[in-house]
C-alpha atoms as a PDB file:
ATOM      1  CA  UNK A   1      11.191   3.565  17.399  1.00  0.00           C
ATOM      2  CA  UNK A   2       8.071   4.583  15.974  1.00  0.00           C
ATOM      3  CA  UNK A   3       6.405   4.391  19.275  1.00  0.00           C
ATOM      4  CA  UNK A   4       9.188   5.750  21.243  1.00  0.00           C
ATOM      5  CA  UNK A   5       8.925   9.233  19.586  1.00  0.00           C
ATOM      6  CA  UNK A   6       5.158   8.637  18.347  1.00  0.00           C
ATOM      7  CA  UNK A   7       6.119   9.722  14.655  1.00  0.00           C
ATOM      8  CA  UNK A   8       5.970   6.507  12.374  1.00  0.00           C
ATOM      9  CA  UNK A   9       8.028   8.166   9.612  1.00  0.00           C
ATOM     10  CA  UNK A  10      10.855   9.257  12.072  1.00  0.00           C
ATOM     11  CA  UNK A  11      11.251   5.532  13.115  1.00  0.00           C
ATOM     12  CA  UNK A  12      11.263   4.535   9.533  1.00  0.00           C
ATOM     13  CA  UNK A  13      14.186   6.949   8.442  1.00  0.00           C
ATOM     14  CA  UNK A  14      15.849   6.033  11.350  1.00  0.00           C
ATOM     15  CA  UNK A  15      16.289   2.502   9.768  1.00  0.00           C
ATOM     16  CA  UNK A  16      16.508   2.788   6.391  1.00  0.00           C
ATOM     17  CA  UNK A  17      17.740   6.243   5.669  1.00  0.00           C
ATOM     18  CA  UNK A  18      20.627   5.541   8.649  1.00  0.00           C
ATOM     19  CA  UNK A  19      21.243   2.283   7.953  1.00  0.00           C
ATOM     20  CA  UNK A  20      22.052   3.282   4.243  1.00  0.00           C
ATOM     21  CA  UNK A  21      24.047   5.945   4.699  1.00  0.00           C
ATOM     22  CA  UNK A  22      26.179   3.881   7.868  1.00  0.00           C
ATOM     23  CA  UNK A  23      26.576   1.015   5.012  1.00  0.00           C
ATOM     24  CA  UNK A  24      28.045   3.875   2.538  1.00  0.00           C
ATOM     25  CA  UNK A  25      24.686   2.893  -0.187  1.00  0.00           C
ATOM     26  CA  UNK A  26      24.251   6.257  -1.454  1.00  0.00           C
ATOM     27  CA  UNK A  27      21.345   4.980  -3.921  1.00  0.00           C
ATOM     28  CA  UNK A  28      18.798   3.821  -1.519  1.00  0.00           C
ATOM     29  CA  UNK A  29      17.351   4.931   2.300  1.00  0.00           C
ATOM     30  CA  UNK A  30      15.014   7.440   1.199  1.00  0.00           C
ATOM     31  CA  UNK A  31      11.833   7.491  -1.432  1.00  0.00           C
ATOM     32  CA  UNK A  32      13.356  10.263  -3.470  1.00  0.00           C
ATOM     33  CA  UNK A  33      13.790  10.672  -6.838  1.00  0.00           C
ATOM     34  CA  UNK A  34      17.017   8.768  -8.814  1.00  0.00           C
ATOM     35  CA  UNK A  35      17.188   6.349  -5.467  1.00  0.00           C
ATOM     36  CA  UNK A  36      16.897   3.062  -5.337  1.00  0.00           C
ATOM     37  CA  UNK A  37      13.268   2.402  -3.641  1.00  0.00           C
ATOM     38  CA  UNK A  38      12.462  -0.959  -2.369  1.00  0.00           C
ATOM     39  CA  UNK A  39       9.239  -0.565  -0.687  1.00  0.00           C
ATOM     40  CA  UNK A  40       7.556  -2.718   2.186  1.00  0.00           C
ATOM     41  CA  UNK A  41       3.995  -2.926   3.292  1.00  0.00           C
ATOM     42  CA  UNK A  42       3.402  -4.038   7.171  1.00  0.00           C
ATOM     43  CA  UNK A  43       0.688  -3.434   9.761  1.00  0.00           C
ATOM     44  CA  UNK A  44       0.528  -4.356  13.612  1.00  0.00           C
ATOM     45  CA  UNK A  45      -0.527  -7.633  14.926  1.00  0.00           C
ATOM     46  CA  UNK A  46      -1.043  -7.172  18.829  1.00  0.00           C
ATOM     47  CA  UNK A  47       1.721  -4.111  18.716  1.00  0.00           C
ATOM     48  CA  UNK A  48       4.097  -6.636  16.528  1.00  0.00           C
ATOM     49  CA  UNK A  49       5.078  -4.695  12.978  1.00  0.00           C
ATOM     50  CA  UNK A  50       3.779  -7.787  10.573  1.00  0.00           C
ATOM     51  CA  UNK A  51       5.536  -7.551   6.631  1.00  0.00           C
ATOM     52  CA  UNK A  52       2.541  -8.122   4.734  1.00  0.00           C
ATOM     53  CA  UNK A  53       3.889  -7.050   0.907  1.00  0.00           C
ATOM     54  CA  UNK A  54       7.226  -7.338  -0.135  1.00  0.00           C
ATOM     55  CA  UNK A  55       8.142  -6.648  -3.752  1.00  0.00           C
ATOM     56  CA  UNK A  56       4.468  -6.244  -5.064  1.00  0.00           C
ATOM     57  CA  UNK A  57       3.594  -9.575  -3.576  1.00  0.00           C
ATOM     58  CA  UNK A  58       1.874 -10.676  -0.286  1.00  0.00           C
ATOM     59  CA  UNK A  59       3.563 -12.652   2.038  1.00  0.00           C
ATOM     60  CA  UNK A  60       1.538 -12.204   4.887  1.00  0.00           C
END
């Protein structure tokens, strides 16, 4: 999605904040004060999106 539009944040609202709000999780989706933030760290691998910290840790 990212790519699509060329606007990395864009694509990454469309599938959190989106996705959230579809499921009816009002706590989480966005990093915004009193939400629930679970955060993610990735970087591209030959144009593949690679998770690379997940909870503080690295898994990749």
């Amino acid at each position: 999605l990212a790519r699509q539009s060329d606007d990395l944040p864009a694509g990454i609202a469309t599938v959190t904040r989106n996705a959230a709000r579809a499921a009816g999780l009002t706590d989480r989706g966005a990093l915004e004060p009193g939400l629930r933030a679970d955060i993610i760290r990735f970087r591209e691998v030959n144009g593949t999106p690679v998770v690379t910290w997940v909870k503080g840790k690295r898994v990749a």
